[in-house]
C-alpha atoms as a PDB file:
ATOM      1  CA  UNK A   1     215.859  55.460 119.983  1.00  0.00           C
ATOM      2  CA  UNK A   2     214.910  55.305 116.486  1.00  0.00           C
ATOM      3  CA  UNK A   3     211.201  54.427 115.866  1.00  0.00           C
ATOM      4  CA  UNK A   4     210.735  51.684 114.174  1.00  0.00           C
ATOM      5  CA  UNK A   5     209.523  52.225 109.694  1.00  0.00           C
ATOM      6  CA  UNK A   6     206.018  52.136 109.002  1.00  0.00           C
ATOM      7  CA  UNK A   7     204.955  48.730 107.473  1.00  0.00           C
ATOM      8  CA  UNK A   8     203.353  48.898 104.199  1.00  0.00           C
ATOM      9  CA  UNK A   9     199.635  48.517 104.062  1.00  0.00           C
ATOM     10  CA  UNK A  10     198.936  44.831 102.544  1.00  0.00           C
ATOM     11  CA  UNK A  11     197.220  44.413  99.213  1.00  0.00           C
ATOM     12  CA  UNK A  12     194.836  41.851  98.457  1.00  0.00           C
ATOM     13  CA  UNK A  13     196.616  39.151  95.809  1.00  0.00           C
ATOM     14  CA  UNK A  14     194.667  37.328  93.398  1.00  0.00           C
ATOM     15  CA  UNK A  15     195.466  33.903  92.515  1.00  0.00           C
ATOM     16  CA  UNK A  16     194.259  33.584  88.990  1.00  0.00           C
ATOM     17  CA  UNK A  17     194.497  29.425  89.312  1.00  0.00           C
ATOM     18  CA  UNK A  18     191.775  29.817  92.871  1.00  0.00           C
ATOM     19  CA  UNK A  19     189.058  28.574  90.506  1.00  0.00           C
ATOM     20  CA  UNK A  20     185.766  30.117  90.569  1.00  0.00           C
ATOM     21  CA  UNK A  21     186.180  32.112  87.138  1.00  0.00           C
ATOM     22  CA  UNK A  22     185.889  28.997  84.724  1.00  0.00           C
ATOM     23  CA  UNK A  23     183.103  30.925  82.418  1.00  0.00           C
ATOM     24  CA  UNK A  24     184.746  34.254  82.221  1.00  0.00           C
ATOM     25  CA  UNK A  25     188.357  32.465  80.725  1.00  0.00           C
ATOM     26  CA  UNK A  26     186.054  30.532  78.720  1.00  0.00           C
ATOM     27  CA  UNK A  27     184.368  33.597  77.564  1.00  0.00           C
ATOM     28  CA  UNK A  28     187.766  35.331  77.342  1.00  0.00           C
ATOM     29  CA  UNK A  29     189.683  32.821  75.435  1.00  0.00           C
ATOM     30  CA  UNK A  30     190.671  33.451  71.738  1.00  0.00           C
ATOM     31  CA  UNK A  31     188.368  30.172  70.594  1.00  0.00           C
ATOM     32  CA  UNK A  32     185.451  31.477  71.611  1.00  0.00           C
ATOM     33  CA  UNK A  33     186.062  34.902  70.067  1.00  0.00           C
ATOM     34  CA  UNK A  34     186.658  33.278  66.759  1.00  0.00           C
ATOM     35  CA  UNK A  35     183.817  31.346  67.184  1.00  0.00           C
ATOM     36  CA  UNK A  36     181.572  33.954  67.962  1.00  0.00           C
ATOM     37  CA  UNK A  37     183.140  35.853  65.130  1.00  0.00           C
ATOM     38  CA  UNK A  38     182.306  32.560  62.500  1.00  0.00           C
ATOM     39  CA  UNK A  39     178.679  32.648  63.524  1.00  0.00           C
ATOM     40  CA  UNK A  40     178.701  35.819  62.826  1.00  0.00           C
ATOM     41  CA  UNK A  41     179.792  35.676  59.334  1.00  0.00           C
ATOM     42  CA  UNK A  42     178.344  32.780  58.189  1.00  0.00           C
ATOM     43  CA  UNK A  43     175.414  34.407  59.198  1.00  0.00           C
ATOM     44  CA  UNK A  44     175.759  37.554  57.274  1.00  0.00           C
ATOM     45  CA  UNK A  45     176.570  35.577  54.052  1.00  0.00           C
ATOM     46  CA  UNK A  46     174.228  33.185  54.055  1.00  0.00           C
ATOM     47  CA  UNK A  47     171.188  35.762  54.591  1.00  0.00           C
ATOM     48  CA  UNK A  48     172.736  37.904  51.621  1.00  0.00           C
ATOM     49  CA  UNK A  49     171.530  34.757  49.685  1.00  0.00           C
ATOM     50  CA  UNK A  50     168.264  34.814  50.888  1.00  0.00           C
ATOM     51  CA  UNK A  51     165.500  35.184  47.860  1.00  0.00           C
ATOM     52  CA  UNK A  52     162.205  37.953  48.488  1.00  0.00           C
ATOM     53  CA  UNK A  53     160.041  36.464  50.512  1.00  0.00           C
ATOM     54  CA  UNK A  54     157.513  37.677  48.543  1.00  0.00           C
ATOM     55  CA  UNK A  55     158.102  35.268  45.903  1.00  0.00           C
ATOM     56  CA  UNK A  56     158.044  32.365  48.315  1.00  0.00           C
ATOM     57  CA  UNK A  57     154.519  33.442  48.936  1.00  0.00           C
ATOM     58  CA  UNK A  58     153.342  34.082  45.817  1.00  0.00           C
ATOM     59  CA  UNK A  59     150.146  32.509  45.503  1.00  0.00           C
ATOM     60  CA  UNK A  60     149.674  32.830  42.148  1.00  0.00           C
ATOM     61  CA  UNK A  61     152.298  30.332  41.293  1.00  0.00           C
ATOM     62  CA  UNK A  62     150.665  28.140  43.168  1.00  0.00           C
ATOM     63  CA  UNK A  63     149.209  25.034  41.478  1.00  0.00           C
ATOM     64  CA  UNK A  64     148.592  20.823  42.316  1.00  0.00           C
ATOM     65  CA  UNK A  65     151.551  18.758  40.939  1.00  0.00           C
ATOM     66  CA  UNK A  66     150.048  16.408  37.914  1.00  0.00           C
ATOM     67  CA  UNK A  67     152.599  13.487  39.248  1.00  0.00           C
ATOM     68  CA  UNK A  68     154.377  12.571  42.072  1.00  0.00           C
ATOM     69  CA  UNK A  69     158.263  13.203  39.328  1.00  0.00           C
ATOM     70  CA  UNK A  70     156.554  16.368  38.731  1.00  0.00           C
ATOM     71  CA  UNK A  71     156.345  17.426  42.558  1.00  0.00           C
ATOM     72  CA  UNK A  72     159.858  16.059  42.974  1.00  0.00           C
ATOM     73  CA  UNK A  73     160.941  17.895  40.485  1.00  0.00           C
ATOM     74  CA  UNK A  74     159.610  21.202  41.680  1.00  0.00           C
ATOM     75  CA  UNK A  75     160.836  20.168  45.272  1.00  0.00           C
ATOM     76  CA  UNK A  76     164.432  20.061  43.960  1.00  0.00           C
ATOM     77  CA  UNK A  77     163.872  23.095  41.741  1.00  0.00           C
ATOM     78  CA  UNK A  78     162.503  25.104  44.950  1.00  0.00           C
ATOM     79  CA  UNK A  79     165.281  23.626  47.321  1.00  0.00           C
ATOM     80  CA  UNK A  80     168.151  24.814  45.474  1.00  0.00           C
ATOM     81  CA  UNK A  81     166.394  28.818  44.643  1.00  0.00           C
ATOM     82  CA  UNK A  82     164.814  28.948  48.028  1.00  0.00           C
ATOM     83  CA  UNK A  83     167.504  27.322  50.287  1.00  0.00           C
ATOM     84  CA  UNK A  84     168.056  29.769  52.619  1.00  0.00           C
ATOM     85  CA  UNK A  85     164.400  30.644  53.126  1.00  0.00           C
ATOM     86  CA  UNK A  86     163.379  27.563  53.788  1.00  0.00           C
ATOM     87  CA  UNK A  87     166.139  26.698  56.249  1.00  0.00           C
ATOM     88  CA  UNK A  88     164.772  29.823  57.984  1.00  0.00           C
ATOM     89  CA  UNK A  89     161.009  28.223  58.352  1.00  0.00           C
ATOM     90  CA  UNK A  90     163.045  25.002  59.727  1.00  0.00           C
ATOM     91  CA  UNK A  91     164.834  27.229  62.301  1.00  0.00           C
ATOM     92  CA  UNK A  92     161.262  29.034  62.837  1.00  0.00           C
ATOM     93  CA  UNK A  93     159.208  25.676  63.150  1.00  0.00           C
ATOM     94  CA  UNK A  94     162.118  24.250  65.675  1.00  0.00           C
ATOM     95  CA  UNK A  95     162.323  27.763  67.680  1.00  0.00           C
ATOM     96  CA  UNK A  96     158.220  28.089  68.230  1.00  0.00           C
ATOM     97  CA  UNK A  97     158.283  24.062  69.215  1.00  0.00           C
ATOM     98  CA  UNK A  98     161.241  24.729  72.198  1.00  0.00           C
ATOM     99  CA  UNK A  99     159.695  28.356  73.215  1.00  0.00           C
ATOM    100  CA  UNK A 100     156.086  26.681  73.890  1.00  0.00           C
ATOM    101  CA  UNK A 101     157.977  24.417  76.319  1.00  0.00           C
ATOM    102  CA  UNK A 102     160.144  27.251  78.361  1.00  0.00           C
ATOM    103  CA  UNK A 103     161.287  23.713  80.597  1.00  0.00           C
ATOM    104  CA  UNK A 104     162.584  22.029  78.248  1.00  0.00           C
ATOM    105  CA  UNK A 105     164.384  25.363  76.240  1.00  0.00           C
ATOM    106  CA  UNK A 106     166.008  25.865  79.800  1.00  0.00           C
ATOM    107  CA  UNK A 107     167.351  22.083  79.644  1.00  0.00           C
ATOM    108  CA  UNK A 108     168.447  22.177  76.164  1.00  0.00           C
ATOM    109  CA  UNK A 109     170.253  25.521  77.127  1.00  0.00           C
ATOM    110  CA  UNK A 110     171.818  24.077  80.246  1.00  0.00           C
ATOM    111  CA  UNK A 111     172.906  21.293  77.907  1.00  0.00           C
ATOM    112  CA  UNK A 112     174.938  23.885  75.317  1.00  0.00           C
ATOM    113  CA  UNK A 113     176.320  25.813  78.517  1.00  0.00           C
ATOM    114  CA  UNK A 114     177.647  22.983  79.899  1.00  0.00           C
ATOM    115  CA  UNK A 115     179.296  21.749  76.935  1.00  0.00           C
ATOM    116  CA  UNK A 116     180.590  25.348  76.220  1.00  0.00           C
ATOM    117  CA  UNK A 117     182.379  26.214  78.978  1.00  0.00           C
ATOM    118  CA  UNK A 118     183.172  22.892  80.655  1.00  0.00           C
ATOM    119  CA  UNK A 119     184.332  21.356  77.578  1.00  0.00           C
ATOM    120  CA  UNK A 120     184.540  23.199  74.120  1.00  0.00           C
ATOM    121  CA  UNK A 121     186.064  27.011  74.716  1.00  0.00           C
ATOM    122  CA  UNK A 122     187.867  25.668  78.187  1.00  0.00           C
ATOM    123  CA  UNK A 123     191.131  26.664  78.679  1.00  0.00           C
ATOM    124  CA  UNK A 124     193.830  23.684  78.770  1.00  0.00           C
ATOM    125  CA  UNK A 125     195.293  24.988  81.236  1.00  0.00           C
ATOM    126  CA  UNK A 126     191.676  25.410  83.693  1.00  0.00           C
ATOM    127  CA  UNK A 127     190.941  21.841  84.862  1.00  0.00           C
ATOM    128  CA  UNK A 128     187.079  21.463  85.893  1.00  0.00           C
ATOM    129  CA  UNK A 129     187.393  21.540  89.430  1.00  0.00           C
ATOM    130  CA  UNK A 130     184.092  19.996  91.558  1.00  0.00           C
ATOM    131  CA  UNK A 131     183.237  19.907  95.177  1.00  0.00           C
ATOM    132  CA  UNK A 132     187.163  19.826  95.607  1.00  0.00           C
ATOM    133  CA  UNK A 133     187.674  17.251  93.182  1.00  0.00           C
ATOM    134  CA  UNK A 134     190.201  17.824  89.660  1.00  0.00           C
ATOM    135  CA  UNK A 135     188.747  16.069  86.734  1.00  0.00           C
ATOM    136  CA  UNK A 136     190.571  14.840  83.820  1.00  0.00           C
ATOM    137  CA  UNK A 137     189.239  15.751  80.004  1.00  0.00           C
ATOM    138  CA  UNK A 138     188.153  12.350  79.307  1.00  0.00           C
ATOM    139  CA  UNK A 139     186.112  12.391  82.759  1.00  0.00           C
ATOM    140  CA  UNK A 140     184.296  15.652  81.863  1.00  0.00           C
ATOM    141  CA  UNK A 141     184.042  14.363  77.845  1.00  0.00           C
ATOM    142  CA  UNK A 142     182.067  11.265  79.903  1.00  0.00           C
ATOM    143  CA  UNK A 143     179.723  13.098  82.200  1.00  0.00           C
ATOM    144  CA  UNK A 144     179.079  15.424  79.521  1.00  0.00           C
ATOM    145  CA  UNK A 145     177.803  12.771  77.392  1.00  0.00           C
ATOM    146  CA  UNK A 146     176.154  10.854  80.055  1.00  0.00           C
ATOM    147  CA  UNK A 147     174.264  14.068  81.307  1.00  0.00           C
ATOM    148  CA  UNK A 148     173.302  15.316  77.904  1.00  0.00           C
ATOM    149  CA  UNK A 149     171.673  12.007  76.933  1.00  0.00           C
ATOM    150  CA  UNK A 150     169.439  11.466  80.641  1.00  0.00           C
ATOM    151  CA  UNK A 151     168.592  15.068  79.761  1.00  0.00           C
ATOM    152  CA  UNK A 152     167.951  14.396  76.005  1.00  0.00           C
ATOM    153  CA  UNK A 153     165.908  11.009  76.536  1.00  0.00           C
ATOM    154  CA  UNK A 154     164.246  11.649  80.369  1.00  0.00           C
ATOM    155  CA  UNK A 155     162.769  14.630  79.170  1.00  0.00           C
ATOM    156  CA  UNK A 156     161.057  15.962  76.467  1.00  0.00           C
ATOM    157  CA  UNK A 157     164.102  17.766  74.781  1.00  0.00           C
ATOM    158  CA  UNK A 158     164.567  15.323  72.062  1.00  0.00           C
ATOM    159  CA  UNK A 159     161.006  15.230  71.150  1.00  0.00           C
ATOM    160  CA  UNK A 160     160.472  19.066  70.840  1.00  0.00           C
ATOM    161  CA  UNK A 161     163.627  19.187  68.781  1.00  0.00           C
ATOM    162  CA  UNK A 162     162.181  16.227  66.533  1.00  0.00           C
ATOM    163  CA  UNK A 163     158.863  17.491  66.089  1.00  0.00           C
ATOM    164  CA  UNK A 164     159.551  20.630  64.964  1.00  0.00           C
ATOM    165  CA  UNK A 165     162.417  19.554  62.602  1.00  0.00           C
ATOM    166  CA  UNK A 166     159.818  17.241  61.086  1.00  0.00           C
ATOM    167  CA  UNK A 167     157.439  20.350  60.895  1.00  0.00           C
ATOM    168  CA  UNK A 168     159.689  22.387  59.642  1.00  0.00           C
ATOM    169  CA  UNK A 169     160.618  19.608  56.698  1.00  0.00           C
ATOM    170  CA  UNK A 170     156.928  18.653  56.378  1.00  0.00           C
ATOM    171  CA  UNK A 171     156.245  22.730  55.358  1.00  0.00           C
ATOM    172  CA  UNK A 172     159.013  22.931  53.008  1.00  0.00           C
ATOM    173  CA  UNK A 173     158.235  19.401  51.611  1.00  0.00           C
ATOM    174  CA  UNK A 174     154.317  20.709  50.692  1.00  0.00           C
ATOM    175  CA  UNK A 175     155.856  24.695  49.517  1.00  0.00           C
ATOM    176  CA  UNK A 176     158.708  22.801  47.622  1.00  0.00           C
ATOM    177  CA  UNK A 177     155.816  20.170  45.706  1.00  0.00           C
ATOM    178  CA  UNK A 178     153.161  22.850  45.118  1.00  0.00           C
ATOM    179  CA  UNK A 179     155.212  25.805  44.033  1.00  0.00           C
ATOM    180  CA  UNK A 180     155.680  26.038  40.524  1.00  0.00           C
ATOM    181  CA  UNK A 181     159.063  26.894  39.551  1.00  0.00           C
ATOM    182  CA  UNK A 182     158.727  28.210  36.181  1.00  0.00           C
ATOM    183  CA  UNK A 183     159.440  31.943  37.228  1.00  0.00           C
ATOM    184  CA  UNK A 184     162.531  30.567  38.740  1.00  0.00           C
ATOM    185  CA  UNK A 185     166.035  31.506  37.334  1.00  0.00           C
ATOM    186  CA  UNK A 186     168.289  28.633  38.982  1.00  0.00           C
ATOM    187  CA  UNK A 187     171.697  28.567  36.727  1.00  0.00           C
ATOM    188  CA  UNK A 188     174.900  27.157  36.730  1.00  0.00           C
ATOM    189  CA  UNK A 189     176.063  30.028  39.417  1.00  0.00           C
ATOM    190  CA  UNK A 190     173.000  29.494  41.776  1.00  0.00           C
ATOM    191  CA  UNK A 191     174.033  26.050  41.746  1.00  0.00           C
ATOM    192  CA  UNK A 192     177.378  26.402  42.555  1.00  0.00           C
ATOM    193  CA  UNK A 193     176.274  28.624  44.963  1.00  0.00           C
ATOM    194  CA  UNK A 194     173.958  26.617  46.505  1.00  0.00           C
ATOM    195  CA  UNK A 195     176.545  24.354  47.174  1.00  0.00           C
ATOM    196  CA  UNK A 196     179.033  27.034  48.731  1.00  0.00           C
ATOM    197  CA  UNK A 197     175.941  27.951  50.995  1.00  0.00           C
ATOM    198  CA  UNK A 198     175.476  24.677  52.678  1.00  0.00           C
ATOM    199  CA  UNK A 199     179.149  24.667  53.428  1.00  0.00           C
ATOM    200  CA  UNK A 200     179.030  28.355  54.704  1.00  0.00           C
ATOM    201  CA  UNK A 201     176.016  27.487  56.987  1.00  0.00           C
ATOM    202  CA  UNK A 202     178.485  24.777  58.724  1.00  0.00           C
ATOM    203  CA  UNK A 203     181.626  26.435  58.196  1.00  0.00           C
ATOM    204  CA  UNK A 204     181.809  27.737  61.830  1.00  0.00           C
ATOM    205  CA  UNK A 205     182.175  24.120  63.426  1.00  0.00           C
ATOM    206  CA  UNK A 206     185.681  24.057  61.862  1.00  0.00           C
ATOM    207  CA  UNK A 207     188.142  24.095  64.264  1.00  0.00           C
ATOM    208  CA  UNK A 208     190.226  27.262  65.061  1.00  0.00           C
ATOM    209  CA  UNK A 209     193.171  25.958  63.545  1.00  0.00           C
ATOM    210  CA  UNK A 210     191.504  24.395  60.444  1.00  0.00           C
ATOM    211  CA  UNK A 211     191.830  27.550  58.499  1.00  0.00           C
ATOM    212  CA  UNK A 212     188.630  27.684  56.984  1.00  0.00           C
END
């Protein structure tokens, strides 16, 4: 009598629809490379327009306004030469206010992850799937927003980001009044520039298929 063939040893199968991997597709989907990849270069270009910093602090150039159209005038002056520098103090100011309150940096980071991976750079195909329950886009889109604002408005998120936005301004508003711009070579080009800067500083919230 014939014995009877071997059965193959089984192999575990993975189901790639099971759930459980909803931040590795997000991570892995071709959105969030190009939006890493944006950040990345609008970061590189902007900074190659940064001025020396050693002009920002030159304190020799450093004299009281005679009028309040004078310091407005040197404020506008100083804004379009020292853009990029002083959007770095702003991002400085706003980064020491959320890292003195690790609490409410966690929050605000919970906040981004949330919207990152449940929302922005999800797959179409992935529904958000929750204690056995399937949720629709609009459903997430509301929790989302519901969640984010208890989070903004119950704790002190919003505040910290406020405050050091308005410290942030406040420094650039004095710098802007009390530096004297005369040294300053702002033409035409470093207009026009200015102007291609503040788009390039945003350009990386256009959508993947915007082209931009």
């Amino acid at each position: 009598m014939a014995a009877a063939p071997t059965p193959q040893p089984l192999l575990p199968v993975t189901n790639p629809s099971s759930g459980g991997g909803l931040s590795d597709s997000a991570l892995a989907t071709p959105a969030f490379r190009l939006f890493l990849s944006r950040v990345s270069d609008t970061a590189r270009r902007s900074l190659a327009d940064r001025r020396p910093w050693t002009e920002l602090i030159d304190r020799s150039a450093i004299s009281r306004p005679d009028s309040l159209s004078e310091a407005t005038s040197r404020l506008r002056r100083n804004l379009g030469y020292f853009r990029v520098n002083y959007a770095a103090v702003v991002a400085f100011s706003l980064a020491a206010s959320l890292l003195a309150h690790p609490i409410s940096l966690l929050v605000l980071l919970s906040i981004l992850g949330a919207w990152c991976f449940l929302y922005v750079f999800r797959a179409p195909d992935q529904p958000v799937v929750l204690f056995g329950r399937t949720f629709t886009d609009r459903e997430t889109l509301l929790g989302l927003l519901v969640s984010s604002l208890l989070a903004f408005f119950l704790t002190s998120v919003a505040s910290l980001i406020i405050s050091g936005l308005l410290v942030g301004g406040a420094l650039v508003a004095v710098h802007g009044a009390f530096r004297m711009p005369e040294d300053l070579f702002l033409d035409d080009s470093s207009s026009v520039s200015s102007g291609n800067t503040s788009h390039r500083l945003l350009s990386f919230l256009a959508s993947p298929g915007s082209g931009v």
